[in-house]
PDB file of N, CA and C in Angstrom:
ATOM      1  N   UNK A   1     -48.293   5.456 -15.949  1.00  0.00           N
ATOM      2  CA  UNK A   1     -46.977   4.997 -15.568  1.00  0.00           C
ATOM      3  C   UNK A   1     -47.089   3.626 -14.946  1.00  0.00           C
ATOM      4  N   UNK A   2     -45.865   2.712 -14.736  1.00  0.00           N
ATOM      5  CA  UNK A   2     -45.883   1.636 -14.578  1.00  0.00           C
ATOM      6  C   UNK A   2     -45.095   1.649 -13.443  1.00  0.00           C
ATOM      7  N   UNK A   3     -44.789   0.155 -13.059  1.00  0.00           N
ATOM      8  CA  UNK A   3     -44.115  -0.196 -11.542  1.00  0.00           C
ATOM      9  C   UNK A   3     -42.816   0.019 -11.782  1.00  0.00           C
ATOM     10  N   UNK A   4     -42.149   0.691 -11.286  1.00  0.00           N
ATOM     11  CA  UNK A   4     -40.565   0.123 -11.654  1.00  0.00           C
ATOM     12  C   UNK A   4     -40.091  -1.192 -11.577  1.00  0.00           C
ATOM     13  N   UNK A   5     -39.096  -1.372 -12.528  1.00  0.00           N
ATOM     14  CA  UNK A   5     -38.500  -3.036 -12.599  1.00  0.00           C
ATOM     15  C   UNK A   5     -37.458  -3.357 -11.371  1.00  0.00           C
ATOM     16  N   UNK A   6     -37.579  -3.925 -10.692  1.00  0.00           N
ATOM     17  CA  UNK A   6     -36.257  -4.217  -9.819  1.00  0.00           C
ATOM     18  C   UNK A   6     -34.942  -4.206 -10.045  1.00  0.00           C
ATOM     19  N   UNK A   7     -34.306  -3.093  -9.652  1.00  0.00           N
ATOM     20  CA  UNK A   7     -32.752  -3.211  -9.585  1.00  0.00           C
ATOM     21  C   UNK A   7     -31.942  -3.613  -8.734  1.00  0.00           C
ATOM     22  N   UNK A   8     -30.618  -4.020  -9.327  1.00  0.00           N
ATOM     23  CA  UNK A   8     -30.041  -4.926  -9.159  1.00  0.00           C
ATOM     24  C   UNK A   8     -29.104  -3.670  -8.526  1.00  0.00           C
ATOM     25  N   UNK A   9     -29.019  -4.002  -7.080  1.00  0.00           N
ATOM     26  CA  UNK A   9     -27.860  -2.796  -6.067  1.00  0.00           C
ATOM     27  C   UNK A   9     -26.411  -3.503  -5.866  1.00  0.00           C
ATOM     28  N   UNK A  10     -25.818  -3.121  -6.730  1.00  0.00           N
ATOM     29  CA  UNK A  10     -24.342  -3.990  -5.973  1.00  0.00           C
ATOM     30  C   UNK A  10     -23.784  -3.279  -4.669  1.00  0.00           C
ATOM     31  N   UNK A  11     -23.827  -4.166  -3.677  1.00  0.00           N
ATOM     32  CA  UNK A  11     -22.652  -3.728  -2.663  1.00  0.00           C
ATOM     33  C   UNK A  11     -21.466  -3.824  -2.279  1.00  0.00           C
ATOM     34  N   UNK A  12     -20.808  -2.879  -2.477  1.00  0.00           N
ATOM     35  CA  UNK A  12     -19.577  -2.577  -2.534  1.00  0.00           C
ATOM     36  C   UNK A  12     -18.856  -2.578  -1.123  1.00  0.00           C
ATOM     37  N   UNK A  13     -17.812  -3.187  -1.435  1.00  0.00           N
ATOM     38  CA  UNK A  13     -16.986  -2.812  -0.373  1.00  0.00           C
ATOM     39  C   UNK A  13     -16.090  -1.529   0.112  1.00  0.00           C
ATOM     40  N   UNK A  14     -16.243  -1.041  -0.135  1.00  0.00           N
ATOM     41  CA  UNK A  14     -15.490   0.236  -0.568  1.00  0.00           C
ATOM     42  C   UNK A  14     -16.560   1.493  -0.667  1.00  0.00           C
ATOM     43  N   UNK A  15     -16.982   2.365   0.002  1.00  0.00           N
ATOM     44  CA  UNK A  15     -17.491   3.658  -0.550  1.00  0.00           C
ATOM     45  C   UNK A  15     -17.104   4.644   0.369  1.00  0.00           C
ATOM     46  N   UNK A  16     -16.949   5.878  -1.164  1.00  0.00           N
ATOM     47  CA  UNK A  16     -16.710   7.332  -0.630  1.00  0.00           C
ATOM     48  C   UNK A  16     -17.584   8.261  -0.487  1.00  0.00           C
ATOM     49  N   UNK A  17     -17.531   8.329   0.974  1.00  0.00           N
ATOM     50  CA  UNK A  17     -18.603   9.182   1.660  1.00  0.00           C
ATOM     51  C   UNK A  17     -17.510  10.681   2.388  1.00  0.00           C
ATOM     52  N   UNK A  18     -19.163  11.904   2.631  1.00  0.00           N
ATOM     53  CA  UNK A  18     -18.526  12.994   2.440  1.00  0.00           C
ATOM     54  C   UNK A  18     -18.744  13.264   4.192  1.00  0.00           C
ATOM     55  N   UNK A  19     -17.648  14.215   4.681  1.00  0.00           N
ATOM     56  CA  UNK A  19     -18.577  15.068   5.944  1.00  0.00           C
ATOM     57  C   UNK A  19     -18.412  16.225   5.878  1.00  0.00           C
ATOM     58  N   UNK A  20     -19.807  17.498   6.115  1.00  0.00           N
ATOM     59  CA  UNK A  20     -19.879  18.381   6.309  1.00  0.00           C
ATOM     60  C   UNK A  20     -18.577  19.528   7.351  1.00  0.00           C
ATOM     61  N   UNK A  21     -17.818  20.076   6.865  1.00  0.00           N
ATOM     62  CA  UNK A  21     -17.023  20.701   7.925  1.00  0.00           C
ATOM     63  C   UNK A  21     -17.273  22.185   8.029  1.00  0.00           C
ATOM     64  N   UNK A  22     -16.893  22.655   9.081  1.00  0.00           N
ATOM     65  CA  UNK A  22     -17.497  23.807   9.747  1.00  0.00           C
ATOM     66  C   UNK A  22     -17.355  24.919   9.207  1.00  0.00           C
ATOM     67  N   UNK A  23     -15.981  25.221   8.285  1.00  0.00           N
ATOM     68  CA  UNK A  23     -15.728  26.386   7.112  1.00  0.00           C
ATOM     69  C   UNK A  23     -16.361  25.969   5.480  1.00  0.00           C
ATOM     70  N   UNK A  24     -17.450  25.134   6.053  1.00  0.00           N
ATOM     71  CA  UNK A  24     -18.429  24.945   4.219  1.00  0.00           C
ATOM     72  C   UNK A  24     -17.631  23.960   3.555  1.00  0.00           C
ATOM     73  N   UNK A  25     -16.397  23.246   3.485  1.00  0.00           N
ATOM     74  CA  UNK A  25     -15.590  22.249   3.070  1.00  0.00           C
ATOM     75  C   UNK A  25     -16.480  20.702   3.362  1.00  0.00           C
ATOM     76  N   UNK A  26     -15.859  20.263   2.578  1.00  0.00           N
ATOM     77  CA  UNK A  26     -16.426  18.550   2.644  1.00  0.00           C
ATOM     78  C   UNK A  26     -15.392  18.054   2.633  1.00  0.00           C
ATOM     79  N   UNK A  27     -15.042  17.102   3.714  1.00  0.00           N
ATOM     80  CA  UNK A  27     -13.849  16.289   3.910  1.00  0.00           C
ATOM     81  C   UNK A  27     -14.367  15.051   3.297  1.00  0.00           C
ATOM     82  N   UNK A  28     -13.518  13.867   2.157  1.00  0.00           N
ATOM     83  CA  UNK A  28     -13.960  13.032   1.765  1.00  0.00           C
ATOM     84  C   UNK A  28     -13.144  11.695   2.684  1.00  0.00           C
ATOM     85  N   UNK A  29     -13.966  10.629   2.906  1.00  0.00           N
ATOM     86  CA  UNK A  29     -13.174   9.501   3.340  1.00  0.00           C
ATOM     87  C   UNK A  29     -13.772   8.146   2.898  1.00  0.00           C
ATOM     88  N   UNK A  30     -13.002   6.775   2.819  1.00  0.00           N
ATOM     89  CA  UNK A  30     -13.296   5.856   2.522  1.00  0.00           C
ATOM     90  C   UNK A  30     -13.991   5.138   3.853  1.00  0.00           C
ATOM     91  N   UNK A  31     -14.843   4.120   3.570  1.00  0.00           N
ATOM     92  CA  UNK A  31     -15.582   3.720   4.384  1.00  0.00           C
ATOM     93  C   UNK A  31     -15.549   2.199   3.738  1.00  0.00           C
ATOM     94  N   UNK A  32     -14.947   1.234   4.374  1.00  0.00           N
ATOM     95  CA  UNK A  32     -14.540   0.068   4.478  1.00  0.00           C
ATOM     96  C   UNK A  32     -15.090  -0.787   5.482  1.00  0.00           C
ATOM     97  N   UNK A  33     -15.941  -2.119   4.008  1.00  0.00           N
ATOM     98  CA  UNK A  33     -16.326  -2.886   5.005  1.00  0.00           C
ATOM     99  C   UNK A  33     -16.057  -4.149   4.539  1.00  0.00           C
ATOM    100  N   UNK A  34     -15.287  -5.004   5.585  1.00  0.00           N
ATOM    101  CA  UNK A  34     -14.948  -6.670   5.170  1.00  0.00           C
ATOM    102  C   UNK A  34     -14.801  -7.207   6.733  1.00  0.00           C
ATOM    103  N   UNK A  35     -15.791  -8.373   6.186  1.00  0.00           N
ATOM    104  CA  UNK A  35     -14.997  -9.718   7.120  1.00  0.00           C
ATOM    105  C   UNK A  35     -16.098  -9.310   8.648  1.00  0.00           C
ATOM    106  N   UNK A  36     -17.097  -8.077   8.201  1.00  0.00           N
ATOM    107  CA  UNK A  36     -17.978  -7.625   9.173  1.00  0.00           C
ATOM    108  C   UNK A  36     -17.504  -6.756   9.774  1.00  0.00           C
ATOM    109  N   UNK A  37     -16.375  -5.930   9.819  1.00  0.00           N
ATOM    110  CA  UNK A  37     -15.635  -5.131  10.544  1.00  0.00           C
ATOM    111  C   UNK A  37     -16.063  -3.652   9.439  1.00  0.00           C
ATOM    112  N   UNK A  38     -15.914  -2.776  10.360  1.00  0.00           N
ATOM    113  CA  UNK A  38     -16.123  -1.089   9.312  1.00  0.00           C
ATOM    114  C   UNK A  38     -14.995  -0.689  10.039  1.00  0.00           C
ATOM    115  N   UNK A  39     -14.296  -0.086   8.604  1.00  0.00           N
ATOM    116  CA  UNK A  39     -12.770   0.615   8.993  1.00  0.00           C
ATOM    117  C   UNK A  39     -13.434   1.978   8.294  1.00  0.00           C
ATOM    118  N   UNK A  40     -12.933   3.212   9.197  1.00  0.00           N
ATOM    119  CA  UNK A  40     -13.050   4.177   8.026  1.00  0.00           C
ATOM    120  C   UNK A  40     -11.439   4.751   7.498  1.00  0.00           C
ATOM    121  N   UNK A  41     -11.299   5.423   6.579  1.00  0.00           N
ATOM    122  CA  UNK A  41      -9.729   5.923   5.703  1.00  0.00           C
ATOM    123  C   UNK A  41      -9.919   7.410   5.426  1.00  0.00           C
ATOM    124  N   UNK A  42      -9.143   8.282   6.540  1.00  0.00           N
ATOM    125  CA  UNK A  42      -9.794   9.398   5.650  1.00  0.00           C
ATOM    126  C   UNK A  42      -8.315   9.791   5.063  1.00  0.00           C
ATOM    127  N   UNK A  43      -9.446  10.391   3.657  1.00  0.00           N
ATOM    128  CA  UNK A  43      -8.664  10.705   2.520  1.00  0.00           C
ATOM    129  C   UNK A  43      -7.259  12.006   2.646  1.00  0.00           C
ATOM    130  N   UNK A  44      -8.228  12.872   3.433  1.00  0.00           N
ATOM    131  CA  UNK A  44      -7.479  14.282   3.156  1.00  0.00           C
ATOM    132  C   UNK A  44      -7.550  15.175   1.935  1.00  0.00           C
ATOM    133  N   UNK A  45      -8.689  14.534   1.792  1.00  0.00           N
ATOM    134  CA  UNK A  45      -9.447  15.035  -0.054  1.00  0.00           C
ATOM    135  C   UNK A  45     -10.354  16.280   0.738  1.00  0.00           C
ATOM    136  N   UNK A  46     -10.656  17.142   0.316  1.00  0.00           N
ATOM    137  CA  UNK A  46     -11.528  18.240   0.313  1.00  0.00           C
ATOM    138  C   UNK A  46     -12.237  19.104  -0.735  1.00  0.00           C
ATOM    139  N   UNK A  47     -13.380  19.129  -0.845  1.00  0.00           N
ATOM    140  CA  UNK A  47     -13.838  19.370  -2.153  1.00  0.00           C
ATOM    141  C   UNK A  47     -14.776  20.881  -1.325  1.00  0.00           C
ATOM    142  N   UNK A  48     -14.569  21.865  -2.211  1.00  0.00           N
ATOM    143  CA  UNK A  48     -15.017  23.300  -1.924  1.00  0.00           C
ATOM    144  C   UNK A  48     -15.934  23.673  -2.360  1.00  0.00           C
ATOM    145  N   UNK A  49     -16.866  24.452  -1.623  1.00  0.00           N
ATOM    146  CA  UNK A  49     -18.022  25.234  -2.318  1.00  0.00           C
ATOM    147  C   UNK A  49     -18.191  25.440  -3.528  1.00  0.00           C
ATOM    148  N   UNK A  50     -19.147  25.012  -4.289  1.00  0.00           N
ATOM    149  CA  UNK A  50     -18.747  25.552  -6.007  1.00  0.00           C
ATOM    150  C   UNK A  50     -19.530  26.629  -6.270  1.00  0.00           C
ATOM    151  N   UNK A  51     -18.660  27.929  -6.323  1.00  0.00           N
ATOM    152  CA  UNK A  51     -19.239  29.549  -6.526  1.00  0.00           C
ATOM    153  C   UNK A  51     -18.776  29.591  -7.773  1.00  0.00           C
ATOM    154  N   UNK A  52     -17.947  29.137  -8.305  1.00  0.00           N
ATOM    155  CA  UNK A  52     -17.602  29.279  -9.612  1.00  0.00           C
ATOM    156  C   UNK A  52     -16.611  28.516 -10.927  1.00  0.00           C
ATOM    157  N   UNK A  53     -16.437  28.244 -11.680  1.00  0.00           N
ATOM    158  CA  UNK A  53     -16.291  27.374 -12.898  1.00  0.00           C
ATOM    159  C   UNK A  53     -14.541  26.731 -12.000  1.00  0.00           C
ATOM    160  N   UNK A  54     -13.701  27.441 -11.640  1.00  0.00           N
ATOM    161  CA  UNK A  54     -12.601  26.885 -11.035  1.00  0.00           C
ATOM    162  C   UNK A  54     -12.571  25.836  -9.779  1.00  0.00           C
ATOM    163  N   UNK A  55     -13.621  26.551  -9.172  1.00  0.00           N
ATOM    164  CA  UNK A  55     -13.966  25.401  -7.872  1.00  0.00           C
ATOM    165  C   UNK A  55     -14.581  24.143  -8.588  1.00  0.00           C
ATOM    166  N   UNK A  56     -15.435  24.227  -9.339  1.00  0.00           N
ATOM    167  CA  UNK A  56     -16.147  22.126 -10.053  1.00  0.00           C
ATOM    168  C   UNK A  56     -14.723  21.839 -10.643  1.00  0.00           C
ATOM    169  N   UNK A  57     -14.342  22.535 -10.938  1.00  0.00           N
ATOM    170  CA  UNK A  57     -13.051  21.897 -11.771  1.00  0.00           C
ATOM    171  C   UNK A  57     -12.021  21.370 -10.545  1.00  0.00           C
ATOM    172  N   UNK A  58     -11.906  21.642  -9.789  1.00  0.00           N
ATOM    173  CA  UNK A  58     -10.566  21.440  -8.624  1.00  0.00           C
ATOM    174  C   UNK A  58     -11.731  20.150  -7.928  1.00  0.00           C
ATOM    175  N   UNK A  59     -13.292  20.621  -7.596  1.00  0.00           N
ATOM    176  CA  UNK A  59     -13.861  19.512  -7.317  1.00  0.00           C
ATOM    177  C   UNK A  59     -14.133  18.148  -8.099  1.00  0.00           C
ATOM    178  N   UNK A  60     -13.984  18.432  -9.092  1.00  0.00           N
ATOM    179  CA  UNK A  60     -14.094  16.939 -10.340  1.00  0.00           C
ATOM    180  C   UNK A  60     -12.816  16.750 -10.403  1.00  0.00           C
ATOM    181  N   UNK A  61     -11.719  17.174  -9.917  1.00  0.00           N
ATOM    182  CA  UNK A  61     -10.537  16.229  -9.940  1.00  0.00           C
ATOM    183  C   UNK A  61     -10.500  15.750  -8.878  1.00  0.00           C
ATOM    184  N   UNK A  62     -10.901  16.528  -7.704  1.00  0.00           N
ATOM    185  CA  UNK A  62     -10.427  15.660  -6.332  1.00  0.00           C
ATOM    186  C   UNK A  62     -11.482  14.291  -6.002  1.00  0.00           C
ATOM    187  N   UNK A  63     -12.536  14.503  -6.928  1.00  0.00           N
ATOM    188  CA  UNK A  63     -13.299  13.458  -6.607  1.00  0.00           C
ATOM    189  C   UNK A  63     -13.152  12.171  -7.540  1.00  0.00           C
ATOM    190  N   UNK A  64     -12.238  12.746  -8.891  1.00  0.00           N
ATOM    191  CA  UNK A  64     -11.634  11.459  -9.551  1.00  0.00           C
ATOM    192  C   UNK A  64     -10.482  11.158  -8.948  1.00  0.00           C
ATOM    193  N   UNK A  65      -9.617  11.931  -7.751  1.00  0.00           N
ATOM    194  CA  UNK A  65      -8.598  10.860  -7.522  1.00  0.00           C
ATOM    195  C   UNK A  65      -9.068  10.541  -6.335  1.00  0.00           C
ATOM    196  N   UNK A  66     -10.536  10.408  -5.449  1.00  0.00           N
ATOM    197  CA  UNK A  66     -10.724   9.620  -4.763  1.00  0.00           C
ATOM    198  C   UNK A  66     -10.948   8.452  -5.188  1.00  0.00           C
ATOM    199  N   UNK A  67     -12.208   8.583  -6.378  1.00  0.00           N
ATOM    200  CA  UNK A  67     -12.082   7.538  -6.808  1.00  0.00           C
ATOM    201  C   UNK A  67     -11.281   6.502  -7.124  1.00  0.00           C
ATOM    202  N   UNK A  68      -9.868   7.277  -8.111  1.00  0.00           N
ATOM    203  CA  UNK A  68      -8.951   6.282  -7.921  1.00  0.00           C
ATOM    204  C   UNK A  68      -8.494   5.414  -6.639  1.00  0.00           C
ATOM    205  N   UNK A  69      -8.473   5.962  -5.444  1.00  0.00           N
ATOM    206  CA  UNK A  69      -8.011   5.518  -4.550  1.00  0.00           C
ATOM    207  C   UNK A  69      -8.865   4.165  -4.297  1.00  0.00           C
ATOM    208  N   UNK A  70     -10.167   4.635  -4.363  1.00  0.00           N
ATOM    209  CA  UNK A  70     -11.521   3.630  -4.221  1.00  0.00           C
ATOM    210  C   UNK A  70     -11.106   2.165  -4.572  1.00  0.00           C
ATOM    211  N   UNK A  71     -10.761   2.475  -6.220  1.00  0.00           N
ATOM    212  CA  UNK A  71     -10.513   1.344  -7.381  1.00  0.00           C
ATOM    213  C   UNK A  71      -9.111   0.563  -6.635  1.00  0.00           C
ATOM    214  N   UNK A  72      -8.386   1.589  -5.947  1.00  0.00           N
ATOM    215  CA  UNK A  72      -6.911   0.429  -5.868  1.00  0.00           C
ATOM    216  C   UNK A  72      -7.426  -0.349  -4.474  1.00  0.00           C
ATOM    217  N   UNK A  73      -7.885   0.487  -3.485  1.00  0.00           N
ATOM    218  CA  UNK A  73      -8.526  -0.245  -2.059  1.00  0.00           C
ATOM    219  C   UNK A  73      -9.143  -1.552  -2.243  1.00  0.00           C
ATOM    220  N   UNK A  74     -10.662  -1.460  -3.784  1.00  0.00           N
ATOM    221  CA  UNK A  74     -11.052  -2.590  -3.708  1.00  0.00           C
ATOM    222  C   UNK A  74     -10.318  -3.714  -4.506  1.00  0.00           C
ATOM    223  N   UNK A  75      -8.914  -3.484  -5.071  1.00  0.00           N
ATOM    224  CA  UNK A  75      -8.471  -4.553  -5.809  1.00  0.00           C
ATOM    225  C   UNK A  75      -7.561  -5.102  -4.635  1.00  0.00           C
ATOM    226  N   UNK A  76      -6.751  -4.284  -3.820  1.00  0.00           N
ATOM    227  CA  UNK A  76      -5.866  -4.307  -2.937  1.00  0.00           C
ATOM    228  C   UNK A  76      -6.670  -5.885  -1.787  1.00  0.00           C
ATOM    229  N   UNK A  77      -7.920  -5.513  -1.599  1.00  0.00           N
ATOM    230  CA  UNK A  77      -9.202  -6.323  -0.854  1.00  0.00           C
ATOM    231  C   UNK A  77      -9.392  -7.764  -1.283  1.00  0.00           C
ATOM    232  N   UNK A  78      -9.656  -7.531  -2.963  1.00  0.00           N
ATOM    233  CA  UNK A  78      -9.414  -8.990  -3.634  1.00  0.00           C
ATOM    234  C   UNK A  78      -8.404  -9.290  -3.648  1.00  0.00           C
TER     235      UNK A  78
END
């Protein structure tokens, strides 16, 4: 095996990060950084234990409309 090639990390202004909550839930929130200042945004997104095929599904939507939110924050920024 060989060295890995150097990648190229973009940093974003904008990322969605999770926190652990006390009934097994993950509260999602935005984490905003410009101008040197950290704002955090929380979402009110919650993504649930996945025991079974209905929970990834309710979790892969709530985590595509964080995302969306992500996408309008960092255009909103530019």
């Amino acid at each position: 095996m060989g060295r890995k090639k150097n990648e190229i990390n973009l940093k974003e202004p904008v990322r969605i990060r999770e926190k652990n909550l006390k009934d097994g839930n993950r509260s999602l929130y935005l984490d905003i950084y410009l101008n040197g200042a950290r704002k955090k945004e929380v979402l009110k997104l919650y993504l649930v234990p996945e025991v079974n095929a209905a929970a990834r599904l309710q979790n892969k939507n709530t985590w595509q409309l964080a995302e969306q939110i992500k996408a309008q924050r960092i255009l909103d920024i530019q």
